[in-house]
Protein backbone atom coordinates (compact mmCIF):
# COMPACT_ATOMS: atom_id res chain seq x y z
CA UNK A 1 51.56 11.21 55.96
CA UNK A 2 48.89 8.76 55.27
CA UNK A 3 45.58 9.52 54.12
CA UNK A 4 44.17 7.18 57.36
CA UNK A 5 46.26 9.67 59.01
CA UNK A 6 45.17 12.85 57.18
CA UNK A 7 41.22 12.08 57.80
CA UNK A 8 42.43 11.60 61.53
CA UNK A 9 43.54 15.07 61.66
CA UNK A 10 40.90 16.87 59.72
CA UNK A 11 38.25 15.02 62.07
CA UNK A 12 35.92 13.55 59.13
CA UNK A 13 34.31 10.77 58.98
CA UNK A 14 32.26 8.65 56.32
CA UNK A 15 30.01 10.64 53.92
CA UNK A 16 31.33 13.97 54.92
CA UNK A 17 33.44 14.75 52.36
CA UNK A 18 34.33 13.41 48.55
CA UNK A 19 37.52 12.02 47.45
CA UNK A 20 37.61 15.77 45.19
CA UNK A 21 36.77 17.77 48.20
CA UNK A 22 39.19 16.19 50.28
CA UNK A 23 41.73 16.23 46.63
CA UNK A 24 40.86 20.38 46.64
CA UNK A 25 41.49 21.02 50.90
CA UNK A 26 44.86 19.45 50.90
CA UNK A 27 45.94 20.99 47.54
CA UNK A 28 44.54 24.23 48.70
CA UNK A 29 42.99 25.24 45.52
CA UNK A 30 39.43 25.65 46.50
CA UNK A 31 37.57 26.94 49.24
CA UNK A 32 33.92 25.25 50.23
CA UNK A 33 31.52 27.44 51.57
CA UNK A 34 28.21 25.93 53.49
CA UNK A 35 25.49 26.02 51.46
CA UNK A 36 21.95 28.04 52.09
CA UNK A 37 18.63 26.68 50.58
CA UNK A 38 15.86 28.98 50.42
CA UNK A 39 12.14 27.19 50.09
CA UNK A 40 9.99 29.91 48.27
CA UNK A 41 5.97 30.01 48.01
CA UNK A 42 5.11 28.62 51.11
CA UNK A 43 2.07 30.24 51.43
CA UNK A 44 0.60 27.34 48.89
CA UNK A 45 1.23 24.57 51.11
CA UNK A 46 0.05 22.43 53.93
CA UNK A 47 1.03 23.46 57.86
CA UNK A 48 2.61 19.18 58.11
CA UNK A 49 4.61 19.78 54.67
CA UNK A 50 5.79 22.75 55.89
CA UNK A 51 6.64 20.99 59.29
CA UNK A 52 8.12 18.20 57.24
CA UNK A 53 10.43 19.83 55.27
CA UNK A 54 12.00 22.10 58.34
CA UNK A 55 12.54 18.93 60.49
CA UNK A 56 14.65 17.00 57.57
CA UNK A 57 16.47 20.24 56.70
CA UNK A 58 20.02 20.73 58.03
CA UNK A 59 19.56 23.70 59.74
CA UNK A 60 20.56 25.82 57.11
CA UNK A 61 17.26 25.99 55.31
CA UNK A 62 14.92 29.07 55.45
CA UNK A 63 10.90 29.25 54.20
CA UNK A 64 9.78 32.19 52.47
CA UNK A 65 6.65 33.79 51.34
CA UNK A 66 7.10 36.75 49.03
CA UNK A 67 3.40 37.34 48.99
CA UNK A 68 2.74 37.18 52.61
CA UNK A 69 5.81 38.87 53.64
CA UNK A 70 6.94 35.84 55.72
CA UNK A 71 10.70 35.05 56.30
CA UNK A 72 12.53 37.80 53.98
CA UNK A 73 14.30 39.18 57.05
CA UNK A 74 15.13 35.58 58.13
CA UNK A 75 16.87 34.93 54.59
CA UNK A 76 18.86 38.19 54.96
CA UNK A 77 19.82 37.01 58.15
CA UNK A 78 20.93 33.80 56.98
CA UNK A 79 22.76 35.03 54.04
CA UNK A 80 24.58 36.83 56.48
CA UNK A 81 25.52 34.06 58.67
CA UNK A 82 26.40 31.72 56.33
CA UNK A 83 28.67 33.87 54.25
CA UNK A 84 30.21 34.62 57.21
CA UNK A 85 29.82 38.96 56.58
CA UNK A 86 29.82 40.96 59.12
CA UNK A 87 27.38 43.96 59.26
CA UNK A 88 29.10 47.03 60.49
């Protein structure tokens, strides 16, 4: 099977994926797992950074503020999603 062929099947396109990503799925020797990024202190900035940075995120990025109490639940939520746990 080709690699032409290979990408085909697997549905990726350009910038997806790295030659060792795509090395590690077809040997099988690694598992990816999506990645969660957790902005901290938010409290200290600006209501258009904050708008900013969740408009460029991918979805997959949560805003937190310790000290105000803002977003912890949100995170555990995430965390949850992501690593794809189920609560029972």
């Amino acid at each position: 099977m080709c690699v032409i062929t290979l990408i085909c099947h697997f549905n990726l396109t350009n910038g997806q994926i790295t030659e060792d990503e795509f090395i590690d799925v077809l040997l099988g020797t690694r598992k990816y797992i999506p990645a969660l990024t957790a902005i901290n202190k938010i409290d200290g900035v600006s209501m258009e950074t904050l708008d900013a940075l969740a408009r460029e995120g991918d979805g997959r990025t949560v805003m937190l503020s310790c000290e105000l109490d803002l977003g912890i639940d949100w995170l555990l939520e995430s965390i949850w999603r992501v690593s794809f746990f189920f609560r029972k």
